[in-house]
Protein backbone atom coordinates (compact mmCIF):
# COMPACT_ATOMS: atom_id res chain seq x y z
CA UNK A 1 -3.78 -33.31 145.70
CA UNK A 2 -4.45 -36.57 144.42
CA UNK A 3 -8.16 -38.13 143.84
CA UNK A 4 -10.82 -39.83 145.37
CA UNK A 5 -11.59 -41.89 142.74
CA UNK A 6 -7.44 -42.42 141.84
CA UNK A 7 -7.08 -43.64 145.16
CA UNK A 8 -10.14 -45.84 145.16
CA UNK A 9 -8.43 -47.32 141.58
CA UNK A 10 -5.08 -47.78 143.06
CA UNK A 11 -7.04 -49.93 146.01
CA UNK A 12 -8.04 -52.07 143.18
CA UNK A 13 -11.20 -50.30 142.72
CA UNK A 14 -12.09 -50.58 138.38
CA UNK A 15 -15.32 -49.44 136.76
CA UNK A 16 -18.28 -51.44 136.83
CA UNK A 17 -21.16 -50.89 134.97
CA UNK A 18 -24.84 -52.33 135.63
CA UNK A 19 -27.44 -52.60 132.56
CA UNK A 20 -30.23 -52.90 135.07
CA UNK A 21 -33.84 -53.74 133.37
CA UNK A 22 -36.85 -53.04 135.37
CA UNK A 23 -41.13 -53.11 135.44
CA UNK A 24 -42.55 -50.03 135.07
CA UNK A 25 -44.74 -50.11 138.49
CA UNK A 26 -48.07 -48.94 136.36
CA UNK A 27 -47.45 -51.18 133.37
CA UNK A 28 -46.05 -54.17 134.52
CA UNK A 29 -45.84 -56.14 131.18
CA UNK A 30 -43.50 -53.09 129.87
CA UNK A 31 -39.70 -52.95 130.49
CA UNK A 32 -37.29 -50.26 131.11
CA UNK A 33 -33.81 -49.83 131.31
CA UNK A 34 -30.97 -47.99 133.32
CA UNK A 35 -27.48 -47.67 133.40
CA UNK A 36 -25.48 -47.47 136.21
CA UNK A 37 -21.81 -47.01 136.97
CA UNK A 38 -19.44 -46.27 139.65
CA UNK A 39 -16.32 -47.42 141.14
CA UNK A 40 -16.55 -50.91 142.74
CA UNK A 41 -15.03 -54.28 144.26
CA UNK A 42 -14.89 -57.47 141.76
CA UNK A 43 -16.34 -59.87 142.18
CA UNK A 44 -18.33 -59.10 145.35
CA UNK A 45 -19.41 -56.00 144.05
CA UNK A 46 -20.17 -54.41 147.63
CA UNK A 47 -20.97 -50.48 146.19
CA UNK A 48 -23.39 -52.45 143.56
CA UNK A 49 -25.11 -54.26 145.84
CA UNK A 50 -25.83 -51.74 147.97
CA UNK A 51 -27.41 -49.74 145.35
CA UNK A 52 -29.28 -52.87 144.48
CA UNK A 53 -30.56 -52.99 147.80
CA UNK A 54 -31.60 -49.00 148.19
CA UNK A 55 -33.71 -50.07 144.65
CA UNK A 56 -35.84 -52.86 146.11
CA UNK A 57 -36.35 -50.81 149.42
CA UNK A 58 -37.15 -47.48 147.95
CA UNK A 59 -37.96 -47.68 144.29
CA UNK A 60 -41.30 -49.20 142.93
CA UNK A 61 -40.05 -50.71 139.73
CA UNK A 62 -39.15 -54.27 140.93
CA UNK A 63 -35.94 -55.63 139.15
CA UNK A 64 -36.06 -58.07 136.33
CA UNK A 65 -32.59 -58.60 135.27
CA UNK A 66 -28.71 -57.30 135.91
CA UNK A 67 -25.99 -57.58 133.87
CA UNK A 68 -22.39 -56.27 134.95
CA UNK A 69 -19.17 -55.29 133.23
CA UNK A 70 -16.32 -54.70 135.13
CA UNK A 71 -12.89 -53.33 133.97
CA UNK A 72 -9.33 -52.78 135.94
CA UNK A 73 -8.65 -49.11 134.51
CA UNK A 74 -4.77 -49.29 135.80
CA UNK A 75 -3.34 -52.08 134.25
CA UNK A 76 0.51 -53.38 133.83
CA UNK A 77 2.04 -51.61 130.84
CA UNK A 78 1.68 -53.61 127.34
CA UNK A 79 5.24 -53.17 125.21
CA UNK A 80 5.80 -54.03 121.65
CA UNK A 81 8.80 -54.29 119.93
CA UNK A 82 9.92 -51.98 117.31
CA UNK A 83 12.12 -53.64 114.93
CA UNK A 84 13.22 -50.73 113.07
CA UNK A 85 13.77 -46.59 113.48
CA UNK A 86 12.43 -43.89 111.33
CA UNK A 87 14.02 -40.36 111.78
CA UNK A 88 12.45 -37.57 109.98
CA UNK A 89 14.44 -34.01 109.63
């Protein structure tokens, strides 16, 4: 049985992660952070933006920043040549 999430990567699916800072609703002056990561789109970023959009609609902190890192996880193959053989008994 193969994988939700290796199916998801073969449909071109990579990991992206979200550094996502925030206002504390009581202390507005004061910063936090949160980390996010799942499975998504580049560069539309449809599962992130939907996330971003349940966290202005249900959360208090409002948003102050987002940065995003996004990485293919399958990849072509990267060969180097060997220019010599070393046999051990």
């Amino acid at each position: 049985m193969v994988s939700k999430e290796f199916m998801r990567r073969i449909e071109g699916y990579g990991l992206t992660t979200a550094h996502i800072l925030y206002r504390i609703p009581d202390h507005p002056g004061v910063l936090q952070t949160f980390v996010w990561q799942e499975y998504d789109l580049a560069p539309r970023f449809p599962v992130l933006t939907d996330f971003l959009s349940f966290w202005e609609r249900e959360l208090d902190g409002p948003l102050h920043s987002v940065r995003v890192a996004h990485s293919h996880l399958i990849k072509p193959a990267e060969f180097r040549t060997v220019n010599g053989v070393l046999t051990l008994h």
